[in-house]
C-alpha atoms as a PDB file:
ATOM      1  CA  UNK A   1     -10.464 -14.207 -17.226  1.00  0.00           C
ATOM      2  CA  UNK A   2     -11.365 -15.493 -20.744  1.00  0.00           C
ATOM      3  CA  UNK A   3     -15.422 -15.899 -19.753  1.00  0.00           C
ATOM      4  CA  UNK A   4     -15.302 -12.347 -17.736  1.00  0.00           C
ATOM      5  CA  UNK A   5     -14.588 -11.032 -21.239  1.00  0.00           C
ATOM      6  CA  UNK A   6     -16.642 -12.878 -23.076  1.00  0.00           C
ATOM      7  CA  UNK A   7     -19.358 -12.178 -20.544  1.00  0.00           C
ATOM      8  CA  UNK A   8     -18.574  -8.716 -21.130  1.00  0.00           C
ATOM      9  CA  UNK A   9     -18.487  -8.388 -24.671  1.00  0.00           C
ATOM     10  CA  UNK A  10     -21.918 -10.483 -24.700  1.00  0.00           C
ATOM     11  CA  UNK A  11     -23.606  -7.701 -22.225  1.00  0.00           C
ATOM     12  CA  UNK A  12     -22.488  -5.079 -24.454  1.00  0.00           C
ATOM     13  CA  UNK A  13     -23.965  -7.056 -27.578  1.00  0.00           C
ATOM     14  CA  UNK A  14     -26.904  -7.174 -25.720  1.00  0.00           C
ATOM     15  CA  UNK A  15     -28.641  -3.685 -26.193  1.00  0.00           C
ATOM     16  CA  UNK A  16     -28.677  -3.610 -29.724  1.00  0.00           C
ATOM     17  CA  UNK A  17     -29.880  -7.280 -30.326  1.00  0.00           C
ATOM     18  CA  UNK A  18     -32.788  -6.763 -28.221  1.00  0.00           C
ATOM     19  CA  UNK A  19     -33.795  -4.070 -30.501  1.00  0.00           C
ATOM     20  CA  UNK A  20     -33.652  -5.907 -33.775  1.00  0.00           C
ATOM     21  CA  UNK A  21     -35.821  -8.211 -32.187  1.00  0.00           C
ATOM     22  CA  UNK A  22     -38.857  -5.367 -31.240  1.00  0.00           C
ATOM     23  CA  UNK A  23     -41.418  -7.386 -33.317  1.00  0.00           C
ATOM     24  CA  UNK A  24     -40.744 -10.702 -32.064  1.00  0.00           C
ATOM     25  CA  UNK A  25     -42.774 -11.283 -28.789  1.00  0.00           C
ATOM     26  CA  UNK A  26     -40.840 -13.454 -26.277  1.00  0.00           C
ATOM     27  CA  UNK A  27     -42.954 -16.578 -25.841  1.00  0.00           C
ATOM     28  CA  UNK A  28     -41.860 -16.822 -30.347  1.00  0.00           C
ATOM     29  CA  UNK A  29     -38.208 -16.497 -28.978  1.00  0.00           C
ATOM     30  CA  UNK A  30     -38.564 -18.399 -26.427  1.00  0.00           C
ATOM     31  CA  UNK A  31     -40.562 -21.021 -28.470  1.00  0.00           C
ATOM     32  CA  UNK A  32     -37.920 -21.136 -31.575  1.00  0.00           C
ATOM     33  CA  UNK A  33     -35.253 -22.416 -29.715  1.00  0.00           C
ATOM     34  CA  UNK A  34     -37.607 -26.112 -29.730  1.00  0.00           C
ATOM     35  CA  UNK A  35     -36.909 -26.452 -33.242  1.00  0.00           C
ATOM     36  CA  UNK A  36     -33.460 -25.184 -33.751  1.00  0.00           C
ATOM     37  CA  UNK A  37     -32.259 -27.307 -31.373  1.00  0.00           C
ATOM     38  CA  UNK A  38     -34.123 -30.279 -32.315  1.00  0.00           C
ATOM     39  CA  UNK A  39     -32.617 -29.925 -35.827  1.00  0.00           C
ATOM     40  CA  UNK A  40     -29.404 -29.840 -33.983  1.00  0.00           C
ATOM     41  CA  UNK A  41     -30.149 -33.312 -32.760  1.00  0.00           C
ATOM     42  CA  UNK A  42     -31.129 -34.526 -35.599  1.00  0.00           C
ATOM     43  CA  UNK A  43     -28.248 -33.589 -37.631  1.00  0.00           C
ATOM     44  CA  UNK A  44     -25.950 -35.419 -34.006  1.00  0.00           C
ATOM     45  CA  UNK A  45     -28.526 -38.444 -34.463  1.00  0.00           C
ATOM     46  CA  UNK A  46     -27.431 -38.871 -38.409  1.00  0.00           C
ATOM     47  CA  UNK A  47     -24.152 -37.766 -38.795  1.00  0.00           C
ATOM     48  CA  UNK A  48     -21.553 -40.410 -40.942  1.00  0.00           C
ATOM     49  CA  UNK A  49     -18.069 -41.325 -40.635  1.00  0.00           C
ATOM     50  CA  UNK A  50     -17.357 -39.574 -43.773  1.00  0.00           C
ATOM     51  CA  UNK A  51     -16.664 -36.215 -44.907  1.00  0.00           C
ATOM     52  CA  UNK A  52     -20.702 -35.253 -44.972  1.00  0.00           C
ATOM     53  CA  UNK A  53     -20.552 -36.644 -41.444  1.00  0.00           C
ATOM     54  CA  UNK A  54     -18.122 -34.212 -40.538  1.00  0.00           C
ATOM     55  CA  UNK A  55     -20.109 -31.105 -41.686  1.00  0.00           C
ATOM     56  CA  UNK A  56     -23.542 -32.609 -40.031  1.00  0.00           C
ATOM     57  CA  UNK A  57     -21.842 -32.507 -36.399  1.00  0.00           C
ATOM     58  CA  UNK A  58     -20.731 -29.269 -36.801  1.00  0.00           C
ATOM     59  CA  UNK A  59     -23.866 -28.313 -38.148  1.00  0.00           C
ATOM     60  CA  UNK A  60     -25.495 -29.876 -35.039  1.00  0.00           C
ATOM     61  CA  UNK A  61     -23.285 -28.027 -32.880  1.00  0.00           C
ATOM     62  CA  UNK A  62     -23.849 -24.712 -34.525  1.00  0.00           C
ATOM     63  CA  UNK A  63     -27.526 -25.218 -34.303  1.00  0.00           C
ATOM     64  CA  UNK A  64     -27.324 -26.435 -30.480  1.00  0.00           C
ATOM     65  CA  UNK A  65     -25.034 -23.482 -29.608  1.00  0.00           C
ATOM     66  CA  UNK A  66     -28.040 -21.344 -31.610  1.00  0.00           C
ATOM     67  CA  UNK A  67     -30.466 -22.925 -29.119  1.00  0.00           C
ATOM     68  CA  UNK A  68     -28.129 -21.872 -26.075  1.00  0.00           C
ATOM     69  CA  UNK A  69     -28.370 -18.644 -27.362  1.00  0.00           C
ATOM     70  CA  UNK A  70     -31.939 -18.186 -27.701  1.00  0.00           C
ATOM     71  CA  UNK A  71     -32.153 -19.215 -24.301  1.00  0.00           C
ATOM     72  CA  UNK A  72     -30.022 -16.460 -22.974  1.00  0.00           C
ATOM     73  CA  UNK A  73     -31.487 -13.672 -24.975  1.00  0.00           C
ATOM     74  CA  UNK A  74     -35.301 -14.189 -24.167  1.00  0.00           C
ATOM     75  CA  UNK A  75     -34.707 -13.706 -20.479  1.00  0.00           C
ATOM     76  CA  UNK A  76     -33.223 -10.349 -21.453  1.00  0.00           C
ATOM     77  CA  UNK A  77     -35.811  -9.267 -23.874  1.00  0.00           C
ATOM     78  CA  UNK A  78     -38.511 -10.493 -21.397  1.00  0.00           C
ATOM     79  CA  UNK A  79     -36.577  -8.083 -19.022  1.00  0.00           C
ATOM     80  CA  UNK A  80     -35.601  -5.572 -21.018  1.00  0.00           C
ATOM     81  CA  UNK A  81     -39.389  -5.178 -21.901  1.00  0.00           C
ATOM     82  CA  UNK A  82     -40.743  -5.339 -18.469  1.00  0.00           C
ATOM     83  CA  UNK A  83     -42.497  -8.360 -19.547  1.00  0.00           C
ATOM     84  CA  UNK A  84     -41.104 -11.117 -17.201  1.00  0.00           C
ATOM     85  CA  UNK A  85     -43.955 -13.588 -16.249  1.00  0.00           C
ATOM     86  CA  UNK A  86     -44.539 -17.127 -14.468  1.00  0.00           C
ATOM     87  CA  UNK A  87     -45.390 -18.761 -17.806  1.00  0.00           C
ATOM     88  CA  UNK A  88     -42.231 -17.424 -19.565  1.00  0.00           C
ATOM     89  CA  UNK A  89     -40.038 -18.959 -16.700  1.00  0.00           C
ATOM     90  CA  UNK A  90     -42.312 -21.973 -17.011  1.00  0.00           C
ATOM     91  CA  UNK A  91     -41.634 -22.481 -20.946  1.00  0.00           C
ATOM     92  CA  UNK A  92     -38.145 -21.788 -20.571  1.00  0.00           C
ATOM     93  CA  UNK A  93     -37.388 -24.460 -18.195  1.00  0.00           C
ATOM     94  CA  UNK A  94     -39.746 -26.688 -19.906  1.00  0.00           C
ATOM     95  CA  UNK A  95     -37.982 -26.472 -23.482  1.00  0.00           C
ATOM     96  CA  UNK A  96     -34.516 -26.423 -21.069  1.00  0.00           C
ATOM     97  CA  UNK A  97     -35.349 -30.318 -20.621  1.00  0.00           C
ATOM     98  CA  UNK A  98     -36.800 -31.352 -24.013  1.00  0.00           C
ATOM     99  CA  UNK A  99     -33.370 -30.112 -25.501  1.00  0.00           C
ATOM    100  CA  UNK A 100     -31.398 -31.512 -22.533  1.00  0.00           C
ATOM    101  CA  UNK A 101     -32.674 -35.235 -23.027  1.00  0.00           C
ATOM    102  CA  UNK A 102     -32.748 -34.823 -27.291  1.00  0.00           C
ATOM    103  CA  UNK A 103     -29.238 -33.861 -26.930  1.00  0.00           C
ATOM    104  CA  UNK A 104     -28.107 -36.932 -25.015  1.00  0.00           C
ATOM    105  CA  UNK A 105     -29.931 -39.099 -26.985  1.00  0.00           C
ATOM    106  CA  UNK A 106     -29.087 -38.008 -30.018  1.00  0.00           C
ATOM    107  CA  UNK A 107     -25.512 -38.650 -29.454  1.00  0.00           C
ATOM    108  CA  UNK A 108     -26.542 -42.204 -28.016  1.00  0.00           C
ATOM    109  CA  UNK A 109     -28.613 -42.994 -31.330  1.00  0.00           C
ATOM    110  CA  UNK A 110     -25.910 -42.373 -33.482  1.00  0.00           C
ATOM    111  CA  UNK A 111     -25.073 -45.787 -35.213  1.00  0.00           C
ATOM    112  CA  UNK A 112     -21.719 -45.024 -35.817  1.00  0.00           C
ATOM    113  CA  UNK A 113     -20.179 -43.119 -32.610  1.00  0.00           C
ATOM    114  CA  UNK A 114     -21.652 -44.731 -30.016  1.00  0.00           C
ATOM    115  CA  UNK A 115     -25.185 -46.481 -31.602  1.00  0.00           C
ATOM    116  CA  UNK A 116     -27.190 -47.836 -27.817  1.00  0.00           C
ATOM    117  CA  UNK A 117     -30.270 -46.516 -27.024  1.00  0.00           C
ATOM    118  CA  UNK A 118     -30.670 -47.800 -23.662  1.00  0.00           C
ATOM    119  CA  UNK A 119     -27.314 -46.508 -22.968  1.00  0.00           C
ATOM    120  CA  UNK A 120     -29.006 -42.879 -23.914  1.00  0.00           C
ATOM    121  CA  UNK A 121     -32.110 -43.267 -22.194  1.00  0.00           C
ATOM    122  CA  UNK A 122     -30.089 -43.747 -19.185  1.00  0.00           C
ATOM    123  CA  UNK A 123     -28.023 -41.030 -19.676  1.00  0.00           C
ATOM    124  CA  UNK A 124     -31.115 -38.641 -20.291  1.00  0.00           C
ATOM    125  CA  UNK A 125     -32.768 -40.316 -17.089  1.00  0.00           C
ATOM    126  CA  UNK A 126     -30.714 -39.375 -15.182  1.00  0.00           C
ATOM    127  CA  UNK A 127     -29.697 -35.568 -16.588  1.00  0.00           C
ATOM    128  CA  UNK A 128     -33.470 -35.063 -16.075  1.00  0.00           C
ATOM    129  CA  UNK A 129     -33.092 -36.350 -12.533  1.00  0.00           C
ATOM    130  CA  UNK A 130     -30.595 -33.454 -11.711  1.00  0.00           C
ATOM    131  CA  UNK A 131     -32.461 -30.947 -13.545  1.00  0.00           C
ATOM    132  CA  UNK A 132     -35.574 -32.083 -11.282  1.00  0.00           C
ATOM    133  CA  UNK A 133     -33.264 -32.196  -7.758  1.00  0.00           C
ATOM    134  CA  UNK A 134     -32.807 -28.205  -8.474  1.00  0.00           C
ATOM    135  CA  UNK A 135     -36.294 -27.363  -9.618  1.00  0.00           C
ATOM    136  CA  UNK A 136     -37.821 -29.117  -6.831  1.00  0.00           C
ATOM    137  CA  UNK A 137     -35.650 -28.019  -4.241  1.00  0.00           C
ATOM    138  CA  UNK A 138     -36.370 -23.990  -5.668  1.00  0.00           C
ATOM    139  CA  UNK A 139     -40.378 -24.772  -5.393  1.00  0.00           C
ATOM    140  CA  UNK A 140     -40.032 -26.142  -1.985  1.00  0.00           C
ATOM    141  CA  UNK A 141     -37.620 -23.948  -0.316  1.00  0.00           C
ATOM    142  CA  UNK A 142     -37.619 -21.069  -2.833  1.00  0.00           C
ATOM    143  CA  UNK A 143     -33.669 -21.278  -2.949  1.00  0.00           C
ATOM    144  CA  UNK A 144     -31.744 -21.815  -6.104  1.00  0.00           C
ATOM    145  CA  UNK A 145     -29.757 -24.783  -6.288  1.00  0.00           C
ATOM    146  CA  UNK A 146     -27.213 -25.183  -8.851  1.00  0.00           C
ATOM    147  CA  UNK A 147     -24.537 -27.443  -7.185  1.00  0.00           C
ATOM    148  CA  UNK A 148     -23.468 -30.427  -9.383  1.00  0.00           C
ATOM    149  CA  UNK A 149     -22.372 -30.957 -13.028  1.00  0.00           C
ATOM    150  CA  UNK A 150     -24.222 -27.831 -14.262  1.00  0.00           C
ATOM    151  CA  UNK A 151     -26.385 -27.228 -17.681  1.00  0.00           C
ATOM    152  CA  UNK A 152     -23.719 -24.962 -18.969  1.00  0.00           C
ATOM    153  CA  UNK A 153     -21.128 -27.374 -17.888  1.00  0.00           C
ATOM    154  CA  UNK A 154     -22.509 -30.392 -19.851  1.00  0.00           C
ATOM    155  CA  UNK A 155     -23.812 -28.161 -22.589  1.00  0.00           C
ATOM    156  CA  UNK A 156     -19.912 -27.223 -23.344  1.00  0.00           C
ATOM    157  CA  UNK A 157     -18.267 -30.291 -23.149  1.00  0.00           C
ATOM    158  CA  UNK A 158     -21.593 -31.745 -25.580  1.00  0.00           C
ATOM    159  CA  UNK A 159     -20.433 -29.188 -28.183  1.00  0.00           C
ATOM    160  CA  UNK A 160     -16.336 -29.878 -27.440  1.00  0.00           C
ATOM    161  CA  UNK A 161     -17.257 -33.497 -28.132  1.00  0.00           C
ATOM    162  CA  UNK A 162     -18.783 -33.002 -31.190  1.00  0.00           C
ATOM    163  CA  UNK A 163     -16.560 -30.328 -32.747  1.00  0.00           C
ATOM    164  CA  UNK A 164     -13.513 -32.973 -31.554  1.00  0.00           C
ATOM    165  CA  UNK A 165     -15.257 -36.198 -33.713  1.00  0.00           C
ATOM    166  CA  UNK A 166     -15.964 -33.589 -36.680  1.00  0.00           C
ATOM    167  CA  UNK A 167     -12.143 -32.935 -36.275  1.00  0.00           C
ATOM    168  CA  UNK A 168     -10.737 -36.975 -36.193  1.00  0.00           C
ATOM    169  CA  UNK A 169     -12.796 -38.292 -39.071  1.00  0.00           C
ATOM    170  CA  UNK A 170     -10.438 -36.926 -41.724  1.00  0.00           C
ATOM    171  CA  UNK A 171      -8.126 -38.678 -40.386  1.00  0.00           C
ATOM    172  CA  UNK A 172      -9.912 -41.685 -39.674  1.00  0.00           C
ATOM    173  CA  UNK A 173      -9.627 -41.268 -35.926  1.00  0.00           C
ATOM    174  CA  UNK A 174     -13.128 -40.572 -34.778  1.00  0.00           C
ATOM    175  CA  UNK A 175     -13.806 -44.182 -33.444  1.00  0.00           C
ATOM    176  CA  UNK A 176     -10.790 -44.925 -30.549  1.00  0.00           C
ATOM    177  CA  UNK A 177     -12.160 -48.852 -30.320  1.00  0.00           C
ATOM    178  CA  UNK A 178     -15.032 -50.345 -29.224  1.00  0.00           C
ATOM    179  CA  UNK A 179     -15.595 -51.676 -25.087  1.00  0.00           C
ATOM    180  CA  UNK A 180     -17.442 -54.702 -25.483  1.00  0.00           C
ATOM    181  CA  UNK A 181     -20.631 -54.210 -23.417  1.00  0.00           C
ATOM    182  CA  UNK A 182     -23.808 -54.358 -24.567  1.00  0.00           C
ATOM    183  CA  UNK A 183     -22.891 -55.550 -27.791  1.00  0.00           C
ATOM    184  CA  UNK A 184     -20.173 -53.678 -28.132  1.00  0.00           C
ATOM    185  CA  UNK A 185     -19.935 -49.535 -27.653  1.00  0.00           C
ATOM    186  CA  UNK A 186     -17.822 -47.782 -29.878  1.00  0.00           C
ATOM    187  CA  UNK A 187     -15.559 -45.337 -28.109  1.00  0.00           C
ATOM    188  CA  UNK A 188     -15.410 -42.175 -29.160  1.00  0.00           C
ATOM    189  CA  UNK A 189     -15.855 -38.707 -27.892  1.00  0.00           C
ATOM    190  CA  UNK A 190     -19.376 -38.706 -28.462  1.00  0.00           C
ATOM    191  CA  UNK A 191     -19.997 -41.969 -26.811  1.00  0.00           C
ATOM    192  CA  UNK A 192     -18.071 -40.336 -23.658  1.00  0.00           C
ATOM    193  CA  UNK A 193     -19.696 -37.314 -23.964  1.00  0.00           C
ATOM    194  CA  UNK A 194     -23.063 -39.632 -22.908  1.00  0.00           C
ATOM    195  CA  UNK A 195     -21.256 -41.089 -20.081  1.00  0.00           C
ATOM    196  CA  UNK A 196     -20.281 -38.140 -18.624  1.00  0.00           C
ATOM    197  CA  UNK A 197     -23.768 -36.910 -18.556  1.00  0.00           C
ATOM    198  CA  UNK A 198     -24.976 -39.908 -17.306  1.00  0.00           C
ATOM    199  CA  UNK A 199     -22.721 -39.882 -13.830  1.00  0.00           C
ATOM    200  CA  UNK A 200     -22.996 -36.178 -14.024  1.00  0.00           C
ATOM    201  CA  UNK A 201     -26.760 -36.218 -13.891  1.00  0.00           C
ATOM    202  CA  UNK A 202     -26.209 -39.077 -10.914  1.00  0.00           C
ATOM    203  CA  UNK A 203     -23.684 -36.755  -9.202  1.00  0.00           C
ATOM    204  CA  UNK A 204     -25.897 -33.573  -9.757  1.00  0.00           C
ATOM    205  CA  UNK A 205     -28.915 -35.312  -8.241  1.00  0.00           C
ATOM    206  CA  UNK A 206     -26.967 -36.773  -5.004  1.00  0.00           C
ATOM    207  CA  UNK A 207     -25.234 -33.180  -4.608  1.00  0.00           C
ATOM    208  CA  UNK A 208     -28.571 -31.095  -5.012  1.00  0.00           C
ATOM    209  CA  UNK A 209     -30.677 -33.417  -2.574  1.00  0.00           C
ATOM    210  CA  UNK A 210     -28.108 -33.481   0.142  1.00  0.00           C
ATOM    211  CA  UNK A 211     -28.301 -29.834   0.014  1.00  0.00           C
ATOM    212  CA  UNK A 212     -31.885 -29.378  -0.482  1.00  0.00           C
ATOM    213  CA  UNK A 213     -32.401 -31.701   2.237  1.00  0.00           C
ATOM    214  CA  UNK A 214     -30.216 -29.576   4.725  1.00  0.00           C
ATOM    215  CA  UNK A 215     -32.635 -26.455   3.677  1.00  0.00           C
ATOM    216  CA  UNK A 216     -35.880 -28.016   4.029  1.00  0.00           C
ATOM    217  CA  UNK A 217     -34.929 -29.623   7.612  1.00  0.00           C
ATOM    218  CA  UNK A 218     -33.311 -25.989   9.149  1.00  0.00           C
ATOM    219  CA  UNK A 219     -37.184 -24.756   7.748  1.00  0.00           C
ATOM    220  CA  UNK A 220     -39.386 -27.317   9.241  1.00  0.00           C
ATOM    221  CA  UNK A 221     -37.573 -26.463  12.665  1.00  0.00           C
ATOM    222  CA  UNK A 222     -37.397 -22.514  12.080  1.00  0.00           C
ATOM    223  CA  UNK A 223     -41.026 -22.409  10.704  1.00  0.00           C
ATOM    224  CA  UNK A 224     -43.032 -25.694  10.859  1.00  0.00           C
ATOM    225  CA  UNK A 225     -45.609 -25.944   8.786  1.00  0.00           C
ATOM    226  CA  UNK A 226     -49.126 -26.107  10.629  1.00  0.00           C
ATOM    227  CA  UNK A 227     -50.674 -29.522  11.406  1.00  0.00           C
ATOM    228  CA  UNK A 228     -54.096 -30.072  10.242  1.00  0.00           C
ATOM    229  CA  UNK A 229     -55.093 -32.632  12.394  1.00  0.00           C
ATOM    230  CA  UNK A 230     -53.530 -31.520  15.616  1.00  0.00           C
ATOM    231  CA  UNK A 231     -55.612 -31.083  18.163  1.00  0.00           C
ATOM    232  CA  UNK A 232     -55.539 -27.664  19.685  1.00  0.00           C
ATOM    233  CA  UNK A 233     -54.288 -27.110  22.968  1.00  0.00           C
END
């Protein structure tokens, strides 16, 4: 009930919004959200167990939820214009993943709340491997596939997870312990937070093929494709 309203009240924004932005073309909007949300990153990447550390995550936050929104408003404008195109769908998707695997990482880099960088790399592996399961399923079968841990999903509980370690380092309760793997990991809710996406992005990919797979074999035997080197009959 709470996101049917909010998805409401955000349709209703919509109108005038895309008006204040008549003399920004959509490949600008679309291409602004690259920056904004790699300053977001940076600010996870950097962030302190202090006070100043505090104010960077939710800076980060605010500038990935700024990202998120750019994403949702240059599909409108495109539409709202008339001017939806391949390359615009293209773009979007492709700055989708940059920000996707900067996010992860920059919560893996960070030296104080969770500090492994193959820990992140894995983590953005394999959120790009999901990501790829549903793109590559669309281009073969032209169905959408969204099964899984979903963007939207992930992108939530990134910004719950840093809003939650902004909130515990006043009281000195950002870092729970440490696990000791790797050198030791220091758990906290960012460190989880790249966990999560890493069996999410695991779990994604498994869900998406088995269903893409089911797809592309009903195809083949409603509508085979032809066989080159078959001889004819």
């Amino acid at each position: 009930m709470a996101l049917e309203q909010l998805r409401s009240r955000w349709e209703r924004a919509l109108p005038p919004l895309i008006r204040r932005l008549d003399g920004i073309s959509v490949d600008a909007l679309t291409w602004s959200a690259l920056p904004v949300g790699l300053g977001g990153a940076y600010l996870m990447a950097t962030a302190t167990n202090d006070q100043q550390g505090a104010l960077m995550l939710v800076g980060g936050a605010a500038l990935m939820a700024m990202a998120m929104l750019i994403d949702g408003l240059d599909g409108a404008v495109a539409r709202a214009r008339g001017e939806v195109s391949r390359w615009g769908d293209m773009l979007d998707h492709t700055i989708d993943r940059l920000l996707d695997a900067a996010w992860v990482l920059a919560l893996a880099l960070n030296p104080v709340f969770c500090g492994q960088a193959s820990f992140g790399w894995t983590a953005a592996w394999f959120t790009l491997l999901g990501s790829y399961m549903g793109t590559q399923a669309q281009a073969v079968t032209g169905l959408r596939n969204y099964r899984g841990f979903s963007r939207a999903d992930r992108m939530v509980l990134t910004l719950v997870s840093l809003v939650l370690t902004a909130a515990l380092i006043p009281f000195d309760a950002a870092v729970f312990g440490t696990v000791d793997v790797l050198g030791g990991v220091p758990i906290t809710a960012m460190s989880i937070m790249v966990l999560v996406s890493m069996l999410g992005g695991v779990w994604t990919f498994l869900t998406r093929f088995r269903q893409a797979a089911g797809d592309v074999r009903r195809m083949d035997a409603q509508d085979p494709l032809p066989q080159p080197n078959a001889s004819d009959e």
